[in-house]
PDB file of N, CA and C in Angstrom:
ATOM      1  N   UNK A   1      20.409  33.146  -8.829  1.00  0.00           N
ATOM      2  CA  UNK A   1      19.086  32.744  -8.332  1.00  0.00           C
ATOM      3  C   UNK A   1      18.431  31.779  -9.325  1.00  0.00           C
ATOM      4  N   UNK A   2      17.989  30.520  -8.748  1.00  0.00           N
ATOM      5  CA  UNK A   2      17.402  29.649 -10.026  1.00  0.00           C
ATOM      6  C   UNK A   2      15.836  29.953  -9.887  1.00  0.00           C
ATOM      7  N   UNK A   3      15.057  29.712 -10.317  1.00  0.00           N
ATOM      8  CA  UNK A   3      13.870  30.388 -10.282  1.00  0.00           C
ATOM      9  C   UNK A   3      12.727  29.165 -10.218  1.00  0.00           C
ATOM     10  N   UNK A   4      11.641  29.013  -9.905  1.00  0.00           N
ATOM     11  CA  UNK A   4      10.579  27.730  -9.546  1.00  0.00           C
ATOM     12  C   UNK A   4      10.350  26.784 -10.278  1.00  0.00           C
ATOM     13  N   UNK A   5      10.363  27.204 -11.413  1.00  0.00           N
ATOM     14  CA  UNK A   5       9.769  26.433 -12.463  1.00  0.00           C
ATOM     15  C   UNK A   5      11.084  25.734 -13.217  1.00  0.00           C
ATOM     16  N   UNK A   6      12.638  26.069 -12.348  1.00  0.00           N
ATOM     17  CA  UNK A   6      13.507  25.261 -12.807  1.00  0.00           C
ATOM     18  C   UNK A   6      13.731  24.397 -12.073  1.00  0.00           C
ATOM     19  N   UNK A   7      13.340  24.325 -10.779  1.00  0.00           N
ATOM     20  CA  UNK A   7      13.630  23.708  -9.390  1.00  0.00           C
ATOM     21  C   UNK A   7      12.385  22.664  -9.667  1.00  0.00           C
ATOM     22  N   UNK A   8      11.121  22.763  -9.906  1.00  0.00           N
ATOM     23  CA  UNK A   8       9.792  21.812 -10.180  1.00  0.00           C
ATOM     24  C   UNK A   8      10.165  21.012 -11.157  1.00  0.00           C
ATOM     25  N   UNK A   9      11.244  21.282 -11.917  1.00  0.00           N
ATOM     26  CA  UNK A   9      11.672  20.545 -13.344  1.00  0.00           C
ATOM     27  C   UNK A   9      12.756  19.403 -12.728  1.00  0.00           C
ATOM     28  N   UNK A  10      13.274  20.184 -12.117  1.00  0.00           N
ATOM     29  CA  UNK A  10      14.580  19.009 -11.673  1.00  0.00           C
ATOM     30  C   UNK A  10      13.899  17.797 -10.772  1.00  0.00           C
ATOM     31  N   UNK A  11      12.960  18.196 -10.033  1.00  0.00           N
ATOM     32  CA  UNK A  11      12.347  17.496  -8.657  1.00  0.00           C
ATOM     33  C   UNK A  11      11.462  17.018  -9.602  1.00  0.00           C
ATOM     34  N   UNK A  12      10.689  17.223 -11.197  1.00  0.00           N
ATOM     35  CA  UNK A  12      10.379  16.447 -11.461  1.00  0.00           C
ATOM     36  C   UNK A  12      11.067  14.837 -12.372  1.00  0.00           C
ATOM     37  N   UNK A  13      12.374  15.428 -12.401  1.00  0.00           N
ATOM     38  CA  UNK A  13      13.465  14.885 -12.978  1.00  0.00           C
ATOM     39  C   UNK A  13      13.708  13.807 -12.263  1.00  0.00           C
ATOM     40  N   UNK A  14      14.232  14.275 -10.685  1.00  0.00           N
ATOM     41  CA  UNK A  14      14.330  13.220  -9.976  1.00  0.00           C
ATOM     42  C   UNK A  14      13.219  12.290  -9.642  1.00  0.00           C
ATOM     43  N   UNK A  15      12.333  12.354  -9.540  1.00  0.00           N
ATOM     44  CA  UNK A  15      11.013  11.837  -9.476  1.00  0.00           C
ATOM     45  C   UNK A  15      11.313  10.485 -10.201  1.00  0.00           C
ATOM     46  N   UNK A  16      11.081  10.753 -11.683  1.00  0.00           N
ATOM     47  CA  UNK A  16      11.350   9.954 -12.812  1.00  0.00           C
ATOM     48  C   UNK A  16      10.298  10.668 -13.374  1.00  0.00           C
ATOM     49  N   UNK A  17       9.151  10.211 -14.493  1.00  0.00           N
ATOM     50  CA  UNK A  17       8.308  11.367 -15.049  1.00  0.00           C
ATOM     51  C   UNK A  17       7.372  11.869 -14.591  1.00  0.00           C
ATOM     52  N   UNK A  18       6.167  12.469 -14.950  1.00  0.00           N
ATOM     53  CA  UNK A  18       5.410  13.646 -14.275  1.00  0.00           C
ATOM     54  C   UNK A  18       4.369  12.657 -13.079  1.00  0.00           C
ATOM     55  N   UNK A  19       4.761  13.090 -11.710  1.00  0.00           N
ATOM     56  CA  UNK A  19       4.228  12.433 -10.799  1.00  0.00           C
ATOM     57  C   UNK A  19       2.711  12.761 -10.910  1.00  0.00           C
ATOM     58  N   UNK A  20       1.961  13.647 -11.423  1.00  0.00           N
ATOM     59  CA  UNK A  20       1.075  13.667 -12.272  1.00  0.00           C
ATOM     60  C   UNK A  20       0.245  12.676 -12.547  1.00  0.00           C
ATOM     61  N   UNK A  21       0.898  12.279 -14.053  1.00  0.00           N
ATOM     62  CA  UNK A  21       0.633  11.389 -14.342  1.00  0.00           C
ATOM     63  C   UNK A  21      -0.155   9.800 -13.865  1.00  0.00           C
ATOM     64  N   UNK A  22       1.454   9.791 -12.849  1.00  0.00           N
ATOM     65  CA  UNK A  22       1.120   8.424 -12.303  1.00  0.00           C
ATOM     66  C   UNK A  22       0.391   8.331 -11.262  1.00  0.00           C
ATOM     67  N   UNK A  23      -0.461   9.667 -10.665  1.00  0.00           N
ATOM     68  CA  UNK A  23      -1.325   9.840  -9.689  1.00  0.00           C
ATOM     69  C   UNK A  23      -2.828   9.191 -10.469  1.00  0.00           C
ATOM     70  N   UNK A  24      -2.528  10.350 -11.529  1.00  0.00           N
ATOM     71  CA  UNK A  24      -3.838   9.696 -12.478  1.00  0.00           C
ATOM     72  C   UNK A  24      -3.966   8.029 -12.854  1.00  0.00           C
ATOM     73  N   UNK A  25      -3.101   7.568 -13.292  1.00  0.00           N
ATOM     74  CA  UNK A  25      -2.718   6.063 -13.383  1.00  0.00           C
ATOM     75  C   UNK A  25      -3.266   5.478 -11.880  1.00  0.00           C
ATOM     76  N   UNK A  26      -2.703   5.791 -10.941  1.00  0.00           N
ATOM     77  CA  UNK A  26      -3.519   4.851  -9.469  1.00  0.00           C
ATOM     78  C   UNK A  26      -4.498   5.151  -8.932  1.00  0.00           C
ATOM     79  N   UNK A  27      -5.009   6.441  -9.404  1.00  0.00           N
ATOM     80  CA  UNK A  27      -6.429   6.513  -9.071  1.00  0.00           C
ATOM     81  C   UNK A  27      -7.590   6.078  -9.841  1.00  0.00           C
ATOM     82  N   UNK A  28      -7.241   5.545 -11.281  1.00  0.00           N
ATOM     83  CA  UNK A  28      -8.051   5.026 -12.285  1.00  0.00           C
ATOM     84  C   UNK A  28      -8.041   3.752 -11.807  1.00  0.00           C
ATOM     85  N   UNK A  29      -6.580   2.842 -11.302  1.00  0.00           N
ATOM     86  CA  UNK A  29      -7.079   1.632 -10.956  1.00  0.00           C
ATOM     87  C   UNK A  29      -7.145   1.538 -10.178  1.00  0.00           C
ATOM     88  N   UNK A  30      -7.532   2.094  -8.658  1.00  0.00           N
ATOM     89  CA  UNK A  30      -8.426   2.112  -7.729  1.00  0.00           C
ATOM     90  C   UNK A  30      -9.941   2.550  -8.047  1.00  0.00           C
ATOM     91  N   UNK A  31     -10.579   3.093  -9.048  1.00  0.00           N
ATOM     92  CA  UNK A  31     -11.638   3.140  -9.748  1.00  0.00           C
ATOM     93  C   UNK A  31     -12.078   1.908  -9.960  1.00  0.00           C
ATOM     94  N   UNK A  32     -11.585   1.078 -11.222  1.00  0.00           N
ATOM     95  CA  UNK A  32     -11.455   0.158 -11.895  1.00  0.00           C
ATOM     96  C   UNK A  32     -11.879  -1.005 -10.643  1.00  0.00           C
ATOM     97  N   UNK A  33     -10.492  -1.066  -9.998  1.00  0.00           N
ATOM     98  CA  UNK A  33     -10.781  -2.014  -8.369  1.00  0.00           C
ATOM     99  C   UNK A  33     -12.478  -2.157  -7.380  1.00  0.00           C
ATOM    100  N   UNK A  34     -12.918  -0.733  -7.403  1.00  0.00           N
ATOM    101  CA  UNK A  34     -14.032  -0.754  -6.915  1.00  0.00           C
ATOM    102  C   UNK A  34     -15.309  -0.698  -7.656  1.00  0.00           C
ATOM    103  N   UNK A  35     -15.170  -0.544  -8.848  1.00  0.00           N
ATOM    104  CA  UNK A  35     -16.032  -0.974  -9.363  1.00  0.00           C
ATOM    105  C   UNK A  35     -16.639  -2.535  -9.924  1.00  0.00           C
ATOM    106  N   UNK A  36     -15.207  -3.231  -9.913  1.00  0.00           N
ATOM    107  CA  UNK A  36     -15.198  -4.795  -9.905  1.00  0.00           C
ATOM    108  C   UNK A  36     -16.052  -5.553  -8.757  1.00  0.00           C
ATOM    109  N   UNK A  37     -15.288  -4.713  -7.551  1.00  0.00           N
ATOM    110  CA  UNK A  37     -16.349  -5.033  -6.330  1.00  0.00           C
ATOM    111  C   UNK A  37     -17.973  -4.973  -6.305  1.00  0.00           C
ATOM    112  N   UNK A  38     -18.011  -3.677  -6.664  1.00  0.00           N
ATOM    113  CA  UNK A  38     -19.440  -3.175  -6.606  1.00  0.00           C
ATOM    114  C   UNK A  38     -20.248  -4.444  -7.962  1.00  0.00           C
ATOM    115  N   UNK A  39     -19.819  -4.686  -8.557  1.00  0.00           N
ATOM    116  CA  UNK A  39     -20.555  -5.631  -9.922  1.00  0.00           C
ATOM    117  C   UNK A  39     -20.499  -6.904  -8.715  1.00  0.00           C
ATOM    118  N   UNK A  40     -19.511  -7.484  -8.420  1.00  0.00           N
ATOM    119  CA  UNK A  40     -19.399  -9.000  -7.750  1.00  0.00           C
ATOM    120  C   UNK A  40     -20.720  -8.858  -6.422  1.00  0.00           C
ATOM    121  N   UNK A  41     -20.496  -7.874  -5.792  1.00  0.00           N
ATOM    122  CA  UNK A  41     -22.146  -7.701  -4.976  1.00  0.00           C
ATOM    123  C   UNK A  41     -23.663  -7.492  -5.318  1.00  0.00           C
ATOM    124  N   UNK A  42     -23.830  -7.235  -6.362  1.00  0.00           N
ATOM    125  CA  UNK A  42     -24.374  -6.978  -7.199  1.00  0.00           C
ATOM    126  C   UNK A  42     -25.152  -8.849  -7.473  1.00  0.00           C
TER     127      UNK A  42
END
């Protein structure tokens, strides 16, 4: 029996690194993006 937290490791393996991460990464520059907007209306 392999157990969850070895199976979340591999799938994060295959992934490439912590999908995490790179959630945080595209939601900062979709931040970034709309706040550029919001200044240019401004």
């Amino acid at each position: 029996m392999v157990d969850d937290k070895e199976i979340k490791e591999l799938i994060d393996k295959i992934r490439g690194t912590t999908p995490e991460d790179k959630i945080k990464e595209g939601v900062n520059i979709i931040i970034k993006a709309d706040a550029e907007k919001a200044k240019a209306k401004v």
